[in-house]
PDB file of N, CA and C in Angstrom:
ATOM      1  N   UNK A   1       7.587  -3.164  21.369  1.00  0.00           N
ATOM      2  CA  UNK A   1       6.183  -3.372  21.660  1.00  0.00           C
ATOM      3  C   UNK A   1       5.809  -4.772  21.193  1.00  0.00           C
ATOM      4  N   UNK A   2       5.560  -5.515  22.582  1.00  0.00           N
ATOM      5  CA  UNK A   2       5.034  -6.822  21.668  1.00  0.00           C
ATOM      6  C   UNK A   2       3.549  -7.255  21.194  1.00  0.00           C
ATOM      7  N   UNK A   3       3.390  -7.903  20.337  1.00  0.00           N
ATOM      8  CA  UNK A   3       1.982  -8.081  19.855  1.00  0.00           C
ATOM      9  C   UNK A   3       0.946  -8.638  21.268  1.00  0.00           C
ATOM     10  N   UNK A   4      -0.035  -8.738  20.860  1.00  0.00           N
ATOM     11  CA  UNK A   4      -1.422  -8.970  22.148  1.00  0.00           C
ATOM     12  C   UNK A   4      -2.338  -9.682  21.481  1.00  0.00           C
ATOM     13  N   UNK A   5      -2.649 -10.688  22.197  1.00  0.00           N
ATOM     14  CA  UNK A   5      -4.017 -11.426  21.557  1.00  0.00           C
ATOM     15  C   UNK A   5      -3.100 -12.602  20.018  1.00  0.00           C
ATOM     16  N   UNK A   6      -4.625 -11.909  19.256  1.00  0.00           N
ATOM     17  CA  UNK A   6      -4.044 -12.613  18.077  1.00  0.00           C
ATOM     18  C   UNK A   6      -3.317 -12.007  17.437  1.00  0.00           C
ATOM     19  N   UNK A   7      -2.323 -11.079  17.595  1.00  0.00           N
ATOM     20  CA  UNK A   7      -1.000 -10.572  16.974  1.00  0.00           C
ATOM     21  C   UNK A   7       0.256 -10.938  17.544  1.00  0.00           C
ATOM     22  N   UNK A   8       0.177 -11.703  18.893  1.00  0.00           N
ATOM     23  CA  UNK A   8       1.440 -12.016  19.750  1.00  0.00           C
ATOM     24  C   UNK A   8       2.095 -12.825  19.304  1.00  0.00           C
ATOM     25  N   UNK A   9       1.571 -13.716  18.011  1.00  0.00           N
ATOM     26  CA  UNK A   9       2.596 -14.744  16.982  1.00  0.00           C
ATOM     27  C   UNK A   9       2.935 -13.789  15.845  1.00  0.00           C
ATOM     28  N   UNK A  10       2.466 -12.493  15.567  1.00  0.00           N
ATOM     29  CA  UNK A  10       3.053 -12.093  14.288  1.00  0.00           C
ATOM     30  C   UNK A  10       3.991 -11.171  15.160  1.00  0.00           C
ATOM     31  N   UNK A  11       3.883 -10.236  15.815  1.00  0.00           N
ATOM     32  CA  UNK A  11       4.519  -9.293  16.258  1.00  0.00           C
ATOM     33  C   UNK A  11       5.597  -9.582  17.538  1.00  0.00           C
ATOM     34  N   UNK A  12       6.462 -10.113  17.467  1.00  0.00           N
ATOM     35  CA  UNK A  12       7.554 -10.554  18.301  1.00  0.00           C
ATOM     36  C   UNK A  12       8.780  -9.250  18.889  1.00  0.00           C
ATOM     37  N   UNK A  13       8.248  -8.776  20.036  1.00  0.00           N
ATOM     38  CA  UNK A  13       9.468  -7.780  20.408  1.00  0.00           C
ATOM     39  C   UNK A  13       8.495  -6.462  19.377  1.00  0.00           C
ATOM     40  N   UNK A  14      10.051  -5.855  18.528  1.00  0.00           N
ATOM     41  CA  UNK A  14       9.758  -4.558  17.709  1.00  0.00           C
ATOM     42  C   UNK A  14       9.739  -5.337  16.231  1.00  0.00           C
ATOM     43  N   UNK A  15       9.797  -6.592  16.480  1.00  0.00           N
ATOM     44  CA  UNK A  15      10.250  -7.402  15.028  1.00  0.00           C
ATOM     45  C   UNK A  15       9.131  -8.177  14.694  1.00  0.00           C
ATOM     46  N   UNK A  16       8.223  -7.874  13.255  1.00  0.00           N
ATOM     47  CA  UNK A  16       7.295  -8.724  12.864  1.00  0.00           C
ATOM     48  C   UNK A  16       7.854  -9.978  12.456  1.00  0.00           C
ATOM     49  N   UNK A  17       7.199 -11.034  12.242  1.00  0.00           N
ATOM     50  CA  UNK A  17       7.312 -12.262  11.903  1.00  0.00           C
ATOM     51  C   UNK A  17       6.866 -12.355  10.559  1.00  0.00           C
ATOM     52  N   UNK A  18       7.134 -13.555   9.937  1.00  0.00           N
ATOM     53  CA  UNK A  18       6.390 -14.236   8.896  1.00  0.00           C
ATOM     54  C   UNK A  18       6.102 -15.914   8.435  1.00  0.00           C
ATOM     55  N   UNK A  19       5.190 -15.953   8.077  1.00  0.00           N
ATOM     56  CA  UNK A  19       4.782 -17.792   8.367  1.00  0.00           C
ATOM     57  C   UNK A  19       5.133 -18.376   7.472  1.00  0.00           C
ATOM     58  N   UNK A  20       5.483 -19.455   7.250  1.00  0.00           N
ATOM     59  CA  UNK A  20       6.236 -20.208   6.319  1.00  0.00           C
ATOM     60  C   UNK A  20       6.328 -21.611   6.510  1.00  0.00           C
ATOM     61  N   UNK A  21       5.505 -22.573   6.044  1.00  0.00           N
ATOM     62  CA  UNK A  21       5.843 -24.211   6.307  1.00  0.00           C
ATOM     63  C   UNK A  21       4.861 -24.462   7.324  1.00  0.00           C
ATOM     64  N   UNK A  22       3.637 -23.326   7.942  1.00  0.00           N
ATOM     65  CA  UNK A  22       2.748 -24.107   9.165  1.00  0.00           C
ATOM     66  C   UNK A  22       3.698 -23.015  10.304  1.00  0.00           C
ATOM     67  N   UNK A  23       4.399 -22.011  10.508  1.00  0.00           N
ATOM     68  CA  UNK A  23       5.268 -21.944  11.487  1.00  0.00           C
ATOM     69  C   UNK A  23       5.538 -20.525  11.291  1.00  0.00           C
ATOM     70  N   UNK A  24       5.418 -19.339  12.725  1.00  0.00           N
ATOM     71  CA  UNK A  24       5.963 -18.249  12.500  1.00  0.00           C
ATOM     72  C   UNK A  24       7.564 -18.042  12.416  1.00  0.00           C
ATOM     73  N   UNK A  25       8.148 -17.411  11.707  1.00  0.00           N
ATOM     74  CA  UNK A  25       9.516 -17.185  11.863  1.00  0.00           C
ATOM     75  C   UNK A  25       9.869 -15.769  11.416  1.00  0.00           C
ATOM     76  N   UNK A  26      11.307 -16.020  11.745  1.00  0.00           N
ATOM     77  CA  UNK A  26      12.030 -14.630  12.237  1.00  0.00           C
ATOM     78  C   UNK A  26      13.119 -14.190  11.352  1.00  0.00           C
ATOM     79  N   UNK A  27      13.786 -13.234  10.895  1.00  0.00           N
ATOM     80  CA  UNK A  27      14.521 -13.554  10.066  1.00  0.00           C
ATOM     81  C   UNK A  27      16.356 -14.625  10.684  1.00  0.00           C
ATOM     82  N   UNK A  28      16.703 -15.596  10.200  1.00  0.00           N
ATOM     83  CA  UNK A  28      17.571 -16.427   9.937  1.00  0.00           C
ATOM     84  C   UNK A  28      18.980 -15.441  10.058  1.00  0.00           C
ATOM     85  N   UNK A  29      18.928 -13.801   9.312  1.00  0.00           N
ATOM     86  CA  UNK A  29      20.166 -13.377   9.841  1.00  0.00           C
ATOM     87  C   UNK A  29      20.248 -12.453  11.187  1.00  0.00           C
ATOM     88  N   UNK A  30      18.540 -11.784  11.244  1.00  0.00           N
ATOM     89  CA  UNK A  30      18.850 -11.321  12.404  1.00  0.00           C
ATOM     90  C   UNK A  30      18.055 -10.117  11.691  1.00  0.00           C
ATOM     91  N   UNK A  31      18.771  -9.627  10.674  1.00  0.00           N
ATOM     92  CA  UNK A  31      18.404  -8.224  10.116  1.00  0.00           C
ATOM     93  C   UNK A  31      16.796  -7.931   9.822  1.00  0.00           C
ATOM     94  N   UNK A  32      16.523  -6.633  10.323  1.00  0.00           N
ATOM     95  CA  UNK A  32      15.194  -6.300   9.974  1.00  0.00           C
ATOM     96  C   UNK A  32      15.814  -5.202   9.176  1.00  0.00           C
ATOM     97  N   UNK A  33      13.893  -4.520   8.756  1.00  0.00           N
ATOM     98  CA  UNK A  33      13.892  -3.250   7.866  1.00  0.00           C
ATOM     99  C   UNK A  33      12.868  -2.699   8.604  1.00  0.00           C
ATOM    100  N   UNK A  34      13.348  -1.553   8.375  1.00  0.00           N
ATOM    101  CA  UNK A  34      11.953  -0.321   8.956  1.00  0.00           C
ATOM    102  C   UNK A  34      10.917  -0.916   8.204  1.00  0.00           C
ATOM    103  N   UNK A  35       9.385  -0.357   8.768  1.00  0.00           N
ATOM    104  CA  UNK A  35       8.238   0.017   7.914  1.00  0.00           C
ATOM    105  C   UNK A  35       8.178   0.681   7.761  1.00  0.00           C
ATOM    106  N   UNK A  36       7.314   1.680   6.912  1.00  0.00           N
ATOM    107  CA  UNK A  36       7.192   2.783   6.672  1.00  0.00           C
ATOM    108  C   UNK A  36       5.721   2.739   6.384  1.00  0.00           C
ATOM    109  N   UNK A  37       5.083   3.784   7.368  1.00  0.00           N
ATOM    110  CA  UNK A  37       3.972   3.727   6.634  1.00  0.00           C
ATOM    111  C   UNK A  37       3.698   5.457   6.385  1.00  0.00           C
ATOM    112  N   UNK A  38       3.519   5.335   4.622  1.00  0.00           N
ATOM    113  CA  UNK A  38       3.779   7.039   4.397  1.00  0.00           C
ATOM    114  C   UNK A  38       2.173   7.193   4.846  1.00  0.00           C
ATOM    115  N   UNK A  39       1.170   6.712   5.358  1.00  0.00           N
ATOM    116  CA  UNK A  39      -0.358   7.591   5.590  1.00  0.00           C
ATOM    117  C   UNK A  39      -0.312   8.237   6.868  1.00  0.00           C
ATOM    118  N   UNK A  40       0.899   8.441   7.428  1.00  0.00           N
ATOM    119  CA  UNK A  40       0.676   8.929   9.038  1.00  0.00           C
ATOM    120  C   UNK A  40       0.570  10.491   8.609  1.00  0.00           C
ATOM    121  N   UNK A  41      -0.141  10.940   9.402  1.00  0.00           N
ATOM    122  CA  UNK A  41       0.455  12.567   9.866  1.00  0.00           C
ATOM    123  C   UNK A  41       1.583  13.237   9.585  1.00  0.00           C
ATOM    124  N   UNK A  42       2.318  12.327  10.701  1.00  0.00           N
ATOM    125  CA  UNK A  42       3.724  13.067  10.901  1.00  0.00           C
ATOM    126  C   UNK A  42       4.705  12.990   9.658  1.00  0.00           C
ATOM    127  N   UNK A  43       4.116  12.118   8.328  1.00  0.00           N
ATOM    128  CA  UNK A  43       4.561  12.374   7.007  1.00  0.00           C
ATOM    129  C   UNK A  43       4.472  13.303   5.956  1.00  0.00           C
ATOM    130  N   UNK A  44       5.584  14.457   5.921  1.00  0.00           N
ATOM    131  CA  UNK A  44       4.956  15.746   4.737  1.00  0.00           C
ATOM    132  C   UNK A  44       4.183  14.579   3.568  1.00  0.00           C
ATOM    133  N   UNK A  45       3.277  16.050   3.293  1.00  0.00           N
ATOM    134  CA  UNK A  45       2.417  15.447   1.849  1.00  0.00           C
ATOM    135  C   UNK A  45       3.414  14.874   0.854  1.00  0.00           C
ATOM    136  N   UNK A  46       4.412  15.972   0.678  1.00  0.00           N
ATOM    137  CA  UNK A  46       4.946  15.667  -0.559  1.00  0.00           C
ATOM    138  C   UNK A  46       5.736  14.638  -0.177  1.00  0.00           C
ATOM    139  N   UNK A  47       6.143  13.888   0.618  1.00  0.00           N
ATOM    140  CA  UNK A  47       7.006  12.697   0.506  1.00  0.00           C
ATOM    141  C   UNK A  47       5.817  11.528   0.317  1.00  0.00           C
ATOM    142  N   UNK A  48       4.719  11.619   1.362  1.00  0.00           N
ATOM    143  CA  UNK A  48       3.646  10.825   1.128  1.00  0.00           C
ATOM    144  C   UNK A  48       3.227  10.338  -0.059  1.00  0.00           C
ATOM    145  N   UNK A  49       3.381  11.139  -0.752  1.00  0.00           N
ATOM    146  CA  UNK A  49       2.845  11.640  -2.656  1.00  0.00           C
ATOM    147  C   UNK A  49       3.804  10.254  -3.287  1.00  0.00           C
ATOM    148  N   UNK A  50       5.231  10.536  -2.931  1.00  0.00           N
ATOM    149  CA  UNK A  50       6.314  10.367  -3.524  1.00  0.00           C
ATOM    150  C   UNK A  50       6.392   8.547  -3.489  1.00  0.00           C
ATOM    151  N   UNK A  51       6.020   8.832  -2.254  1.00  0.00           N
ATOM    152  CA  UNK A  51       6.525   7.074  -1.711  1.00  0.00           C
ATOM    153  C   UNK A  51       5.135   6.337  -2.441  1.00  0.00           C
ATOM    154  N   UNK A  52       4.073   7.136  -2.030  1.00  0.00           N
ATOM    155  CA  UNK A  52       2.479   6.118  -3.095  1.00  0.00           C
ATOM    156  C   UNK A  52       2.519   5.934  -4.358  1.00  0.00           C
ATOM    157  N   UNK A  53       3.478   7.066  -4.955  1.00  0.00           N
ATOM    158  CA  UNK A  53       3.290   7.097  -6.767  1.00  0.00           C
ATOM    159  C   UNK A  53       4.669   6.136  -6.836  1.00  0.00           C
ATOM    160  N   UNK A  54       5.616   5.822  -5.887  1.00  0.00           N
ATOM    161  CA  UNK A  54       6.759   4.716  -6.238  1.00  0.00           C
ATOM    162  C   UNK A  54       6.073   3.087  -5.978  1.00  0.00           C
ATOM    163  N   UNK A  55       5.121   3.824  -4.677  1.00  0.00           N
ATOM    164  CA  UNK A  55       4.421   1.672  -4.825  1.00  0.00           C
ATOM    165  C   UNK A  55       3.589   1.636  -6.014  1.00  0.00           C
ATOM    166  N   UNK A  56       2.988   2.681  -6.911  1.00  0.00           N
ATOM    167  CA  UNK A  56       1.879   2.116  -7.806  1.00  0.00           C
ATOM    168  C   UNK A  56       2.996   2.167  -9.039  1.00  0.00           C
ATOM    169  N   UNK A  57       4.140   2.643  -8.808  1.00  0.00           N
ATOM    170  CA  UNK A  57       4.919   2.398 -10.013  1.00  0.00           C
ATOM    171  C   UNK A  57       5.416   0.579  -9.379  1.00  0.00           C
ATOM    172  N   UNK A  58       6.124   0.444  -9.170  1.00  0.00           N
ATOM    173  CA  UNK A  58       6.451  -0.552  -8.487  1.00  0.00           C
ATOM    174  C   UNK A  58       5.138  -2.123  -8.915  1.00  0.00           C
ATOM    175  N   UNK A  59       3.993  -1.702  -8.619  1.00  0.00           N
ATOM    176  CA  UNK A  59       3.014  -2.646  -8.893  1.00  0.00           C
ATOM    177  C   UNK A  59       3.100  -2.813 -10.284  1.00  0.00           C
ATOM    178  N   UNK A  60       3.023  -1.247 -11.468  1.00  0.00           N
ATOM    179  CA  UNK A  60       2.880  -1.238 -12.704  1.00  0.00           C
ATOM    180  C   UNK A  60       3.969  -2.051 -12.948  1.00  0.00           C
ATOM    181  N   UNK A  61       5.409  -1.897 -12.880  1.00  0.00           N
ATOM    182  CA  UNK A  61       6.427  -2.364 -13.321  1.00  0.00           C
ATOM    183  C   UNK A  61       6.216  -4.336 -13.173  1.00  0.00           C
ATOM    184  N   UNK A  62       5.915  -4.979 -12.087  1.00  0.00           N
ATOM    185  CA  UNK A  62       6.047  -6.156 -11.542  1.00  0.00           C
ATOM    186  C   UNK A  62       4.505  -6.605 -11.449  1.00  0.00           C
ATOM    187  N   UNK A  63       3.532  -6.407 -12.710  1.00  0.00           N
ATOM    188  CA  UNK A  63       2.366  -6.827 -12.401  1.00  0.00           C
ATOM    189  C   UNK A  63       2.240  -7.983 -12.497  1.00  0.00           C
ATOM    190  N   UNK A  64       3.293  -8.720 -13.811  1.00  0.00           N
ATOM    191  CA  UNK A  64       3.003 -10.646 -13.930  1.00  0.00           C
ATOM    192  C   UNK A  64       3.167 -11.370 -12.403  1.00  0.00           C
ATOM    193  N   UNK A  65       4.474 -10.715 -11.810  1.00  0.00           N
ATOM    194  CA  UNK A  65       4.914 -11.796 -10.707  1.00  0.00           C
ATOM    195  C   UNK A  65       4.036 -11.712  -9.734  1.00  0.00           C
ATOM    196  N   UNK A  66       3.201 -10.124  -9.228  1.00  0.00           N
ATOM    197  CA  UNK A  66       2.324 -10.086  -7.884  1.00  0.00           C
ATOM    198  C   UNK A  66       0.920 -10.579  -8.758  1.00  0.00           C
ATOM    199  N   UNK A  67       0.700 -10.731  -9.713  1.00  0.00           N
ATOM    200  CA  UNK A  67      -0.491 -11.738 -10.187  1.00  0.00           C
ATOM    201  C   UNK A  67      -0.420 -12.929  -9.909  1.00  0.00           C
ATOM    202  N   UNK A  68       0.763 -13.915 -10.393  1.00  0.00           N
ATOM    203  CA  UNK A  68       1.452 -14.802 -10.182  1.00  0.00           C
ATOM    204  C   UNK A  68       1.335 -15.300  -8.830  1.00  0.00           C
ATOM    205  N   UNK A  69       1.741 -14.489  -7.944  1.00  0.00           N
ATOM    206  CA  UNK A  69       1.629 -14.970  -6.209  1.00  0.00           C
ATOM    207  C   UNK A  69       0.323 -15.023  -6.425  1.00  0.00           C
ATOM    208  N   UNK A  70      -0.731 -14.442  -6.377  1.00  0.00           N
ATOM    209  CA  UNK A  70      -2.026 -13.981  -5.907  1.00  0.00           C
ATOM    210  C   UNK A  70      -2.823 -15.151  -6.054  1.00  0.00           C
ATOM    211  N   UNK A  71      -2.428 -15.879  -7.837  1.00  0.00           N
ATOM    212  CA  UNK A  71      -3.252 -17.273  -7.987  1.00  0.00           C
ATOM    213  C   UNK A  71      -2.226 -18.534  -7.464  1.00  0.00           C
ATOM    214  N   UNK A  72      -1.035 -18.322  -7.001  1.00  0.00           N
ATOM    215  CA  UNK A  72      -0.408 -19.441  -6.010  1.00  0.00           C
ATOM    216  C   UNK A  72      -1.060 -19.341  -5.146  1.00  0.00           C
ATOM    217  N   UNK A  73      -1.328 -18.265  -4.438  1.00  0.00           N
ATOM    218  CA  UNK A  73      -1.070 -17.882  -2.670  1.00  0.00           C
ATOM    219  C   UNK A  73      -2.680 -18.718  -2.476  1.00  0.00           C
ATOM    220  N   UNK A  74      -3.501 -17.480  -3.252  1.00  0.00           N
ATOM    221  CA  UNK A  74      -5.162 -17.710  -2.722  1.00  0.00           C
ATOM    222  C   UNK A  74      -6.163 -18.469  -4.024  1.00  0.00           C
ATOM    223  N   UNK A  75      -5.104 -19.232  -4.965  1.00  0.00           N
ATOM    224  CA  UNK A  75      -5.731 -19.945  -6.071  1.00  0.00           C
ATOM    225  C   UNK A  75      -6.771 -18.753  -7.095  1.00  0.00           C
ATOM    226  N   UNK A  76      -6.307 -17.969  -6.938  1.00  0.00           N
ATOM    227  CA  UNK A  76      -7.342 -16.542  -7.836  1.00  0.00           C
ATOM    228  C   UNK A  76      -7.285 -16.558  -9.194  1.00  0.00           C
ATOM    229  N   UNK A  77      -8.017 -16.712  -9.798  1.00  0.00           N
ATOM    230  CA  UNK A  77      -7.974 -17.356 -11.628  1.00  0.00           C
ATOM    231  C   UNK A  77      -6.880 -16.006 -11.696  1.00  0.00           C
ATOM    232  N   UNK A  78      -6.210 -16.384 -13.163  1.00  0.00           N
ATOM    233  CA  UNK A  78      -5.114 -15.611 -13.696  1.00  0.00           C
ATOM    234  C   UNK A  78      -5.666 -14.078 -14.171  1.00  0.00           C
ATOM    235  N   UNK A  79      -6.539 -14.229 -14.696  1.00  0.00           N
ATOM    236  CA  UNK A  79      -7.617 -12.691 -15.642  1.00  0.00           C
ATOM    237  C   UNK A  79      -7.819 -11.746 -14.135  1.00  0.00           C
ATOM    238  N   UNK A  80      -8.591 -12.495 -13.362  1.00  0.00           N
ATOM    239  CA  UNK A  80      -8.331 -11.990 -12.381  1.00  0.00           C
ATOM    240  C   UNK A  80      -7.565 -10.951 -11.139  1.00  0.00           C
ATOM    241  N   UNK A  81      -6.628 -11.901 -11.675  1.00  0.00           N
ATOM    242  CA  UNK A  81      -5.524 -11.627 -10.722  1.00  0.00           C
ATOM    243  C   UNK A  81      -4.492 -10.538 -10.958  1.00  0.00           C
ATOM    244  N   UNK A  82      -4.211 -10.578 -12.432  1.00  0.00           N
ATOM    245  CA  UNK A  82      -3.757  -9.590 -12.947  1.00  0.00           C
ATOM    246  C   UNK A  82      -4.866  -8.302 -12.652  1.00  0.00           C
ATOM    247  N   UNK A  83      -6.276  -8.457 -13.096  1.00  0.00           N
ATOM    248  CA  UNK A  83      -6.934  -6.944 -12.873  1.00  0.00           C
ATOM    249  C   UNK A  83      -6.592  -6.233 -11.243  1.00  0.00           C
ATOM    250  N   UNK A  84      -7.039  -7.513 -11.004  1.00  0.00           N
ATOM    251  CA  UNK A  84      -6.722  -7.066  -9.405  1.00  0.00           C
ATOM    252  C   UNK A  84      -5.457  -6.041  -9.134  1.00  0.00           C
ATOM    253  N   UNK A  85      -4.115  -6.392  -9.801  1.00  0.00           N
ATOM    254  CA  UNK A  85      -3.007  -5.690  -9.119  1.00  0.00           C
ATOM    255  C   UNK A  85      -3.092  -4.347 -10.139  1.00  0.00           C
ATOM    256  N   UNK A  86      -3.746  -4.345 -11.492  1.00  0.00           N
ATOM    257  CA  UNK A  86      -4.251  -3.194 -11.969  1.00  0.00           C
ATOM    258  C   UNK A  86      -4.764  -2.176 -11.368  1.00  0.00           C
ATOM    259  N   UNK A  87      -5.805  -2.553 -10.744  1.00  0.00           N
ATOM    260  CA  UNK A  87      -7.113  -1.585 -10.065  1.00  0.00           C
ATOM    261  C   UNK A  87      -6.095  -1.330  -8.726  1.00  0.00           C
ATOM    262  N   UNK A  88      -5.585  -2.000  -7.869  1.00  0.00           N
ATOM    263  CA  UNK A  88      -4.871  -1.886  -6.501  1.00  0.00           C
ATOM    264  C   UNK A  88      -3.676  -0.544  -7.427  1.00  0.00           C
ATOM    265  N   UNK A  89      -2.745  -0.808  -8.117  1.00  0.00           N
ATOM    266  CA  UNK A  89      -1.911   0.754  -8.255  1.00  0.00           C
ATOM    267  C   UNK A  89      -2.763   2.022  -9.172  1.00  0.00           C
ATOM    268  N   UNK A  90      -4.067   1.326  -9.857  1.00  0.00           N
ATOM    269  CA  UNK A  90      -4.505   2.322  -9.543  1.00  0.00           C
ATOM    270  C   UNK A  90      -5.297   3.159  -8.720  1.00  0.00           C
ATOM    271  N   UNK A  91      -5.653   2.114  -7.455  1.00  0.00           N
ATOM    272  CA  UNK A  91      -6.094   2.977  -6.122  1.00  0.00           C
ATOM    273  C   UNK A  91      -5.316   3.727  -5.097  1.00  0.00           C
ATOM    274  N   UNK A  92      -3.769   3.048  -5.663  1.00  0.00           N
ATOM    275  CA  UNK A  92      -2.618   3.704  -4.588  1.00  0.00           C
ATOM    276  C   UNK A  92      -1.915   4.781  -5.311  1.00  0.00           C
ATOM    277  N   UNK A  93      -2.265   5.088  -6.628  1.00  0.00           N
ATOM    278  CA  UNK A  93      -1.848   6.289  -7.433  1.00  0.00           C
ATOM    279  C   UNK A  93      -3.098   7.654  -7.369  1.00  0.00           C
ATOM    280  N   UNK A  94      -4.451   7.100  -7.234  1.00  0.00           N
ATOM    281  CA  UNK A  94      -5.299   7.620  -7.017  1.00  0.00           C
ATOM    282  C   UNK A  94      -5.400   8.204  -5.358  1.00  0.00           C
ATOM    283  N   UNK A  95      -5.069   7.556  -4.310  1.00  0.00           N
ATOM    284  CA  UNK A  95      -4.999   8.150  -3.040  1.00  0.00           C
ATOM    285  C   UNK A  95      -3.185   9.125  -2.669  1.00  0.00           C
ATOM    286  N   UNK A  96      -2.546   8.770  -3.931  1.00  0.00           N
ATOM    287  CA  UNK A  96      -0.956   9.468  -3.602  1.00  0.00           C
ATOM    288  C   UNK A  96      -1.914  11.073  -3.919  1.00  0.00           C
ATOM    289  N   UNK A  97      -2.763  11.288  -4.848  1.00  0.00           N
ATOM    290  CA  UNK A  97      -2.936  12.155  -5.367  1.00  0.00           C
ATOM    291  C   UNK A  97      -3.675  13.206  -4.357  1.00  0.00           C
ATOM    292  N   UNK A  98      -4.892  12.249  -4.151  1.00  0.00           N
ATOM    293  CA  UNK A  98      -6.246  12.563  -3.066  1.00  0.00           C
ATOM    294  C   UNK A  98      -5.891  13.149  -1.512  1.00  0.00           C
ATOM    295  N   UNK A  99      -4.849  12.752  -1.461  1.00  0.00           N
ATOM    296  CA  UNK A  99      -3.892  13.004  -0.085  1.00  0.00           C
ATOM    297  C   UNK A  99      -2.995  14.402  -0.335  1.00  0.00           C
ATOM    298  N   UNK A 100      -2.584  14.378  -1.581  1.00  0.00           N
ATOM    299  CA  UNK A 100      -1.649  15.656  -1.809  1.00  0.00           C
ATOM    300  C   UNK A 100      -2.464  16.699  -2.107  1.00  0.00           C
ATOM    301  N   UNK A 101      -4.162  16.399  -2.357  1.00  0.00           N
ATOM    302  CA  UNK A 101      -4.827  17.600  -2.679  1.00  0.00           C
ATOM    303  C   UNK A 101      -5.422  18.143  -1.091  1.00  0.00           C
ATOM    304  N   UNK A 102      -5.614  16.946  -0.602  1.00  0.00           N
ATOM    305  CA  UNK A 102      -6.658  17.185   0.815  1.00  0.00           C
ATOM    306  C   UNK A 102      -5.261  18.717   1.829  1.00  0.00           C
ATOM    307  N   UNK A 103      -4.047  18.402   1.281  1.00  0.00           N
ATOM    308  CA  UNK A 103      -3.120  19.330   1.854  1.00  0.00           C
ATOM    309  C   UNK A 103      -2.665  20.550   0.846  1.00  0.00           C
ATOM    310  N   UNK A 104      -3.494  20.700  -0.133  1.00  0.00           N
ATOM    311  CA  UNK A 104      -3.669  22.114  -1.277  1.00  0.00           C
ATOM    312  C   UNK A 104      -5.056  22.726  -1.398  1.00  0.00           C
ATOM    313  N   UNK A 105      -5.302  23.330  -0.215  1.00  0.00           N
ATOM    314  CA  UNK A 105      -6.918  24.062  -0.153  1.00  0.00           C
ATOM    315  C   UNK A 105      -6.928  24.372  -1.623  1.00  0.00           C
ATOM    316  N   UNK A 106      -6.366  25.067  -2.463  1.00  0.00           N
ATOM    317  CA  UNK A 106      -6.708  25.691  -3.574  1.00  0.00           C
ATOM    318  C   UNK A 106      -7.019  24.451  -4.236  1.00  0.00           C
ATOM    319  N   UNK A 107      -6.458  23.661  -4.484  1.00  0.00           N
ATOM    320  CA  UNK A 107      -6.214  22.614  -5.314  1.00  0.00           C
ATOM    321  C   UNK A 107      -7.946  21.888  -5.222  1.00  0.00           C
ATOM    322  N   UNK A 108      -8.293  21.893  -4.221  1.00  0.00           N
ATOM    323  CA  UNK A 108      -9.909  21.441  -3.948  1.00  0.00           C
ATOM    324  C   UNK A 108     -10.307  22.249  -4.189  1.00  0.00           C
ATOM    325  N   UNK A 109     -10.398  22.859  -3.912  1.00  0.00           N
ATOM    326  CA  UNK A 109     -11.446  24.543  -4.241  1.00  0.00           C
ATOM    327  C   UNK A 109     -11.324  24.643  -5.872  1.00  0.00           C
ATOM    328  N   UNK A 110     -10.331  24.606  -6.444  1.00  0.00           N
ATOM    329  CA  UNK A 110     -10.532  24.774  -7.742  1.00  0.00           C
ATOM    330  C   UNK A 110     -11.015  23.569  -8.578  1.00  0.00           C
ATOM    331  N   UNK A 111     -10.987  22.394  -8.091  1.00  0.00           N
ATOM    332  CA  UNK A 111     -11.458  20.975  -8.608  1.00  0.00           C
ATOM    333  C   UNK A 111     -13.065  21.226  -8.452  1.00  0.00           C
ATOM    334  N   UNK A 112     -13.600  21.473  -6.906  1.00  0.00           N
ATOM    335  CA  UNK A 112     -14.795  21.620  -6.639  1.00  0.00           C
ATOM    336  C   UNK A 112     -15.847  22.798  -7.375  1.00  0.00           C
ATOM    337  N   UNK A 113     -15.013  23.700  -7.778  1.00  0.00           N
ATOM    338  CA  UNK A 113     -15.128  25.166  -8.609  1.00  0.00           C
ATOM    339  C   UNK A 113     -15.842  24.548  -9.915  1.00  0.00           C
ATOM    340  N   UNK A 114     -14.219  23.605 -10.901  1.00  0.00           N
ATOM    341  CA  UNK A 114     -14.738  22.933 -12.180  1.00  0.00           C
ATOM    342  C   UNK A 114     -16.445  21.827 -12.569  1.00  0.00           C
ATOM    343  N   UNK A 115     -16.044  21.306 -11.118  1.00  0.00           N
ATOM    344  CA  UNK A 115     -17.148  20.601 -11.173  1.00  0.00           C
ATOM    345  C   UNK A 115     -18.613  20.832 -10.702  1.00  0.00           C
ATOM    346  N   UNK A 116     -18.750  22.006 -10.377  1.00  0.00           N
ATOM    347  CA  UNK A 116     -19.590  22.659 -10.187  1.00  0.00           C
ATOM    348  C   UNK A 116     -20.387  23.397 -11.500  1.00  0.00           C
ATOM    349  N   UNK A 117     -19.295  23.858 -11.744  1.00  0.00           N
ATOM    350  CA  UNK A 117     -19.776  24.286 -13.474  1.00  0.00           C
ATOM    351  C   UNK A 117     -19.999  23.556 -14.418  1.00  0.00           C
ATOM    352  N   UNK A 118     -19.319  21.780 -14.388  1.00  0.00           N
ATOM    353  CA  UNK A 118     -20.390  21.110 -15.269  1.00  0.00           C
ATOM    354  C   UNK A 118     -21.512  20.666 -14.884  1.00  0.00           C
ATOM    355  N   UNK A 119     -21.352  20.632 -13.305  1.00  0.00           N
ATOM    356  CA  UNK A 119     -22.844  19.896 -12.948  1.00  0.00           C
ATOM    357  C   UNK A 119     -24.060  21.229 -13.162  1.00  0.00           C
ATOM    358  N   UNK A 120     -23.820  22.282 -13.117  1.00  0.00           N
ATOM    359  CA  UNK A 120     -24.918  23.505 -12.905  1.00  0.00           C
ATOM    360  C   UNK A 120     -25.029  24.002 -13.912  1.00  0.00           C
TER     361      UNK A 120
END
């Protein structure tokens, strides 16, 4: 599927691109990688779960270096930049969760149950 409009320089063929030097490019050996995107449907919860709580581990583990890019890339003060990749695994640890409940009726029902009884 090739890209359309303003995606027809990122999306080449089935193979995304990436810009580098002023210039889209392709990879140099040839080799791609799947994407994966665990928010589809056709993804069980529990792998969904699995793969969100490995990117917000993943962020926790490597927070200096994706801070690091963030004030190269878009000049983002350092204090910053670090909170930033803070709050981001904890929004992608917070939706691994929110996603695995939205597919455990009980699991809402009994959250909505608790919180009912402190609010009343």
């Amino acid at each position: 599927m090739a890209g359309t409009g303003v995606f027809a320089e990122i999306l080449g063929g089935d193979v995304y691109r990436y810009y580098v030097d002023g210039e889209w490019k392709e990879s140099s050996s040839g080799k791609t990688i799947a994407i994966i995107n665990p928010t589809t449907r056709k993804t069980q919860y529990k792998k969904r779960t699995k793969v969100l709580h490995k990117a917000a581990t993943i962020l926790k583990e490597h927070k200096a270096p994706v801070a690091e890019y963030l004030v190269k890339e878009i000049a983002k003060p350092a204090k910053d930049a670090v909170t930033e990749v803070v709050r981001l695994e904890d929004l992608v640890s917070y939706y691994a969760e929110e996603g695995s409940d939205q597919c455990r009726p009980w699991a809402r029902a009994s959250w909505a149950t608790a919180l009912g009884r402190i609010l009343f």
